[in-house]
PDB file of N, CA and C in Angstrom:
ATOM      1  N   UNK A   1       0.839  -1.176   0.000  1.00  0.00           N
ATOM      2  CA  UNK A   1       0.000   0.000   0.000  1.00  0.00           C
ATOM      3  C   UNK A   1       0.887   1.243   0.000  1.00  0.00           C
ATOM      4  N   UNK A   2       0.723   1.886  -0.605  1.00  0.00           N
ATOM      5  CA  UNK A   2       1.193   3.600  -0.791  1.00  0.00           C
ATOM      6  C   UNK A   2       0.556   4.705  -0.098  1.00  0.00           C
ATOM      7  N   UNK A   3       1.077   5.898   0.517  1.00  0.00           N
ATOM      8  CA  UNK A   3       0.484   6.805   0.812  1.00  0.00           C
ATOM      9  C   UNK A   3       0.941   7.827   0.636  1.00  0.00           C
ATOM     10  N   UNK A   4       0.430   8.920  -0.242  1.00  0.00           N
ATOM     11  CA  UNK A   4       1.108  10.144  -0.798  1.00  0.00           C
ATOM     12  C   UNK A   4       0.268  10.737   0.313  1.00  0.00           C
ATOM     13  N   UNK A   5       1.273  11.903   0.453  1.00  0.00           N
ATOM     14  CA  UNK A   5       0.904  13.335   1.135  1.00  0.00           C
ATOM     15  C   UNK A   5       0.489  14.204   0.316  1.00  0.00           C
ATOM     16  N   UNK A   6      -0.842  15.126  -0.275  1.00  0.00           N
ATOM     17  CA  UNK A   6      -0.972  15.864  -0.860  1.00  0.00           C
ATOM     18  C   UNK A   6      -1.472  17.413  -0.262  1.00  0.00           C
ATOM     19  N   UNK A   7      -0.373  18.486  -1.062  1.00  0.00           N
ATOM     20  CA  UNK A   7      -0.491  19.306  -0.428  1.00  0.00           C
ATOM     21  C   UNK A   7      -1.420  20.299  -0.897  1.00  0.00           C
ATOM     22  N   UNK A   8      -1.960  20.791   0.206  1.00  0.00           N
ATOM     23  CA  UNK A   8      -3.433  22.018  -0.381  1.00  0.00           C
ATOM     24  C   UNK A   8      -2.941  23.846  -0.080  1.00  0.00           C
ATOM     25  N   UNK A   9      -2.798  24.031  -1.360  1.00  0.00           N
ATOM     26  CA  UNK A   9      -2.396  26.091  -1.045  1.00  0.00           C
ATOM     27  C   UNK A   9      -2.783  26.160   0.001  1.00  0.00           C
ATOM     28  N   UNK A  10      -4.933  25.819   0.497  1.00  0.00           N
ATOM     29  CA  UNK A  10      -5.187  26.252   1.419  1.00  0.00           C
ATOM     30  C   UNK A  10      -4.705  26.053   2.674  1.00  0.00           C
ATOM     31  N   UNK A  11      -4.388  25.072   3.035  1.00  0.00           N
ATOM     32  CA  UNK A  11      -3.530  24.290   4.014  1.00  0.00           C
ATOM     33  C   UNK A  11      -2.068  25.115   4.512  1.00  0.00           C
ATOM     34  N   UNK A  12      -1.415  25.361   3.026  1.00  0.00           N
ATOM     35  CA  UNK A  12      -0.310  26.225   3.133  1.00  0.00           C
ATOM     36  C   UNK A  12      -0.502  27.982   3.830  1.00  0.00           C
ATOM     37  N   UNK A  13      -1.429  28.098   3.307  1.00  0.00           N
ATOM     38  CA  UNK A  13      -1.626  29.408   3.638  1.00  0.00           C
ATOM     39  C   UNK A  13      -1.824  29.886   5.356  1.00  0.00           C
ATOM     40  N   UNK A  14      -2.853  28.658   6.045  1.00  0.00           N
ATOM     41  CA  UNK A  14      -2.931  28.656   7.214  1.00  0.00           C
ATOM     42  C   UNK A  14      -1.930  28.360   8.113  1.00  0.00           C
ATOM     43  N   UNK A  15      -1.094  27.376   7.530  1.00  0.00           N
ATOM     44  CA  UNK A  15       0.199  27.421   8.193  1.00  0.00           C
ATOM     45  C   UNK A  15       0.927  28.028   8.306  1.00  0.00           C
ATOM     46  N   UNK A  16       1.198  29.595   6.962  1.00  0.00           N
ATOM     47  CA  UNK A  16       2.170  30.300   6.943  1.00  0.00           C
ATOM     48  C   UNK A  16       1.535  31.338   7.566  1.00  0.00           C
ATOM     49  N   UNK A  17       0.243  31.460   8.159  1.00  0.00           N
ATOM     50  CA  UNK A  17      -0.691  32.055   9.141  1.00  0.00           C
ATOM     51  C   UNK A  17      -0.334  32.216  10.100  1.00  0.00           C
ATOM     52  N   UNK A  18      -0.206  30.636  10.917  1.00  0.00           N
ATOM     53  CA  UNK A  18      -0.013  30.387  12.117  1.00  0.00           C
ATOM     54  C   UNK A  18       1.357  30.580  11.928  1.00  0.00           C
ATOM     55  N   UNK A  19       2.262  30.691  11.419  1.00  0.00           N
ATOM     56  CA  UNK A  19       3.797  31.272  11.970  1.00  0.00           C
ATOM     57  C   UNK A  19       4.001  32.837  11.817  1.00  0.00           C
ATOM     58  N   UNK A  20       3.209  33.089  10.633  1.00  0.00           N
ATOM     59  CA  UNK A  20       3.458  34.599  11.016  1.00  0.00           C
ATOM     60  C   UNK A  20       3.313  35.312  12.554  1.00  0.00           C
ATOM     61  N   UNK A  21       1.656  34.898  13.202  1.00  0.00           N
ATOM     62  CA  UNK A  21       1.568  35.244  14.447  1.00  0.00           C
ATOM     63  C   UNK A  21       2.240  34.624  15.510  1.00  0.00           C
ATOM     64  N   UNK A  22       3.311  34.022  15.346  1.00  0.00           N
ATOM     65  CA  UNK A  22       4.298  32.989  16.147  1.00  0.00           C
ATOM     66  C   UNK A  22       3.215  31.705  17.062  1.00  0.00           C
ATOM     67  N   UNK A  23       2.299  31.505  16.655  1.00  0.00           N
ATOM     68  CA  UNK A  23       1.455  30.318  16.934  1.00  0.00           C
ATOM     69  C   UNK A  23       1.811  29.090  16.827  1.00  0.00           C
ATOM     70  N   UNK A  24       2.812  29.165  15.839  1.00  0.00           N
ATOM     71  CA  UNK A  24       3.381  28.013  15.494  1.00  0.00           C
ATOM     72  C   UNK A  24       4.514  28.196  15.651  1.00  0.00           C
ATOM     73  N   UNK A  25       5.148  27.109  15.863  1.00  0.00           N
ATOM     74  CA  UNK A  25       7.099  27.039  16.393  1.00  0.00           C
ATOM     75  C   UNK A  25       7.933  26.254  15.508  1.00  0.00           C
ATOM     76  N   UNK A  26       8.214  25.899  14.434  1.00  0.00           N
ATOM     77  CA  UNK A  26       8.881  24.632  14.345  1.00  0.00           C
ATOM     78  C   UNK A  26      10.113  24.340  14.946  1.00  0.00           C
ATOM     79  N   UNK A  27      10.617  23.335  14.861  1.00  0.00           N
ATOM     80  CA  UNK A  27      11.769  23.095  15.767  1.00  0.00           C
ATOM     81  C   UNK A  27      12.984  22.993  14.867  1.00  0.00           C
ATOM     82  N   UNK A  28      13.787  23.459  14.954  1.00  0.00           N
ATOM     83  CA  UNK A  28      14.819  23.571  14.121  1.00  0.00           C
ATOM     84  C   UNK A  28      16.028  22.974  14.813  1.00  0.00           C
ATOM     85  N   UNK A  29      16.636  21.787  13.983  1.00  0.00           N
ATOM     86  CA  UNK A  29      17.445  21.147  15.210  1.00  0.00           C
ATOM     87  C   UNK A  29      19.222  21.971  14.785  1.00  0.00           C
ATOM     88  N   UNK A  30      19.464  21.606  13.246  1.00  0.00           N
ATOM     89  CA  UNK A  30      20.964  22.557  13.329  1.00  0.00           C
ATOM     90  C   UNK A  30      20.351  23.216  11.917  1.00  0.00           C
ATOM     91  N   UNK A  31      21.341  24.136  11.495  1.00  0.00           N
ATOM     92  CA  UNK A  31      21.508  24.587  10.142  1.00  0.00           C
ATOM     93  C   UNK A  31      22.256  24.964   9.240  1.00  0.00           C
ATOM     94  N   UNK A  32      22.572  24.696   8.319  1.00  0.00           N
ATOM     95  CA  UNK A  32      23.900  24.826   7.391  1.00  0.00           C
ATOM     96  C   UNK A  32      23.827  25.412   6.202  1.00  0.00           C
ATOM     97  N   UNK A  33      24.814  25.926   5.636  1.00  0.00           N
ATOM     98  CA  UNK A  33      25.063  26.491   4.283  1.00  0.00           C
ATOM     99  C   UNK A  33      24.830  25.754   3.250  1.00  0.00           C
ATOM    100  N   UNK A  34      24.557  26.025   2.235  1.00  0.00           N
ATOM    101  CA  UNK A  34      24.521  25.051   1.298  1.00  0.00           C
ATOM    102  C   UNK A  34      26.412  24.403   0.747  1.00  0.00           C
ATOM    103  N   UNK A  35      26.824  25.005   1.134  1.00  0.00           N
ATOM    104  CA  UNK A  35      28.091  24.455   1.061  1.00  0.00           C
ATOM    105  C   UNK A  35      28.289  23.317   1.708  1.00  0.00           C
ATOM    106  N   UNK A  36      27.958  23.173   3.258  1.00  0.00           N
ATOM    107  CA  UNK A  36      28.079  22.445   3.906  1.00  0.00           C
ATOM    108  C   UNK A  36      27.000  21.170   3.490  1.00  0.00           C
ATOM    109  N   UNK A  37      26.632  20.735   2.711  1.00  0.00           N
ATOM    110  CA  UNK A  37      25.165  19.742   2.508  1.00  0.00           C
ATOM    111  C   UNK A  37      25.708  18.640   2.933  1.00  0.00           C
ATOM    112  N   UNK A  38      26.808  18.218   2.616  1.00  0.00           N
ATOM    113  CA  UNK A  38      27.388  16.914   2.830  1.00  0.00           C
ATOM    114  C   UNK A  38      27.368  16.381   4.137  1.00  0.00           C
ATOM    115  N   UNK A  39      27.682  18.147   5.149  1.00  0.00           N
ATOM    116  CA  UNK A  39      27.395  17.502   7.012  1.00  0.00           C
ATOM    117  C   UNK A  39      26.225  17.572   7.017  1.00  0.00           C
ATOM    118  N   UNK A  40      24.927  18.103   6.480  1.00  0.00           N
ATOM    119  CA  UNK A  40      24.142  18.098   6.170  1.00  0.00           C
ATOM    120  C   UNK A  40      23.271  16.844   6.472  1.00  0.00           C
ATOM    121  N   UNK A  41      23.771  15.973   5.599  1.00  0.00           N
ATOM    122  CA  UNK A  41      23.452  14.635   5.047  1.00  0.00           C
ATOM    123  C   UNK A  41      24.118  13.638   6.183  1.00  0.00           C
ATOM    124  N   UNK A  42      24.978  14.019   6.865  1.00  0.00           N
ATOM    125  CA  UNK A  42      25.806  13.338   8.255  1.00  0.00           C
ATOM    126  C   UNK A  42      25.070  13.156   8.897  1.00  0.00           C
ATOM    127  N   UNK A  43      24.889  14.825   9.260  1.00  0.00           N
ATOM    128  CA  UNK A  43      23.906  14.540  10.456  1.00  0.00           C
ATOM    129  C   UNK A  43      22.626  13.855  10.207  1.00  0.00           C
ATOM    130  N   UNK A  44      21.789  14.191   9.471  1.00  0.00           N
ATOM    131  CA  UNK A  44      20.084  13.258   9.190  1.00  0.00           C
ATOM    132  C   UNK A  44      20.584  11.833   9.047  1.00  0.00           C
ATOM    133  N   UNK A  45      21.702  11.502   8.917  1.00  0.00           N
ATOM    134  CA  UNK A  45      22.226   9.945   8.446  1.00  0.00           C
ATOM    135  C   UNK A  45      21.887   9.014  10.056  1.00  0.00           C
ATOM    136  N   UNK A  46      23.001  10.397  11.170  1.00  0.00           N
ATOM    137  CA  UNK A  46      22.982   9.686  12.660  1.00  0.00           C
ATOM    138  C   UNK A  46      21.866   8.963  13.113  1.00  0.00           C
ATOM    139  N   UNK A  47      20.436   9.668  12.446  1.00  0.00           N
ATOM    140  CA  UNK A  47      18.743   9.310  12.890  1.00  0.00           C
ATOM    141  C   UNK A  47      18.804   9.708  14.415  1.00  0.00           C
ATOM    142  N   UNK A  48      19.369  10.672  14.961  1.00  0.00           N
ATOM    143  CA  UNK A  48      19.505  11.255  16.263  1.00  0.00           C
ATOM    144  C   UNK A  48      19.019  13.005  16.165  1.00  0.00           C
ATOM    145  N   UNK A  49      18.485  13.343  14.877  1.00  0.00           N
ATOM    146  CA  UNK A  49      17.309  14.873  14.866  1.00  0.00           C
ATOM    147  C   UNK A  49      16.428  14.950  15.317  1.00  0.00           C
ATOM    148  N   UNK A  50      16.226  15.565  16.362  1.00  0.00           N
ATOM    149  CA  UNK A  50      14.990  16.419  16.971  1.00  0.00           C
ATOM    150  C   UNK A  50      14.757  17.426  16.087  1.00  0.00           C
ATOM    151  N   UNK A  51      13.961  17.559  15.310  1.00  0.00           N
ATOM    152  CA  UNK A  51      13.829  18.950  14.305  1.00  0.00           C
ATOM    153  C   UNK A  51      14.505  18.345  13.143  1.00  0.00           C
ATOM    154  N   UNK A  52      14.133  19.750  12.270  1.00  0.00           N
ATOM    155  CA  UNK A  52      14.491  20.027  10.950  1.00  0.00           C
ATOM    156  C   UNK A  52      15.816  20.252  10.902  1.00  0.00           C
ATOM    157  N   UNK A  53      16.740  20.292   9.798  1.00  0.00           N
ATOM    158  CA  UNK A  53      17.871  20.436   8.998  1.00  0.00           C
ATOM    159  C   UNK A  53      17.467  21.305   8.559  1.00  0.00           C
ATOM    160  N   UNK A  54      17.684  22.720   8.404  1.00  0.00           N
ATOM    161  CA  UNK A  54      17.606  23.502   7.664  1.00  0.00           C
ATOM    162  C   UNK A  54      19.072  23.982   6.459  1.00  0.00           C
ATOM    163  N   UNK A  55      19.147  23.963   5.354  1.00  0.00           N
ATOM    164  CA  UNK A  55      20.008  24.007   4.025  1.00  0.00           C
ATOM    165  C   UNK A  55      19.542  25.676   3.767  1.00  0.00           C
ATOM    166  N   UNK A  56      20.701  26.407   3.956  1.00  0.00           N
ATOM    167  CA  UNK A  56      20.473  27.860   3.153  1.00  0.00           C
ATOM    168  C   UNK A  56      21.508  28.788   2.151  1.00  0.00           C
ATOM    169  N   UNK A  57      21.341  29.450   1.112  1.00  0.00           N
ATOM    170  CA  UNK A  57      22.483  29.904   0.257  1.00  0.00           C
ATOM    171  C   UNK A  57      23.249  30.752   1.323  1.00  0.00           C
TER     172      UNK A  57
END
């Protein structure tokens, strides 16, 4: 059995709702350059993230 996630604008919109008014938190565990992708890819490898990986230029 398969299960896709499909995503709805509307859905998006309320979420980018709830963070504008800081309602929402996500958890951000480290974050790196895009240079760095490779530790990047280390770390999510360990399976020891609390939070997101965030990748930025």
């Amino acid at each position: 059995m398969y299960n896709a996630v499909v995503s709805s604008g509307k859905d998006m919109v309320a979420i980018a709702d709830l963070l504008k008014k800081d309602l929402l938190k996500p958890h951000i565990s480290k974050t790196f350059k895009l240079e760095e992708m490779a530790l990047a890819h280390t770390e999510i490898e360990k399976n020891h993230t609390a939070g997101k990986i965030i990748v930025y230029p």
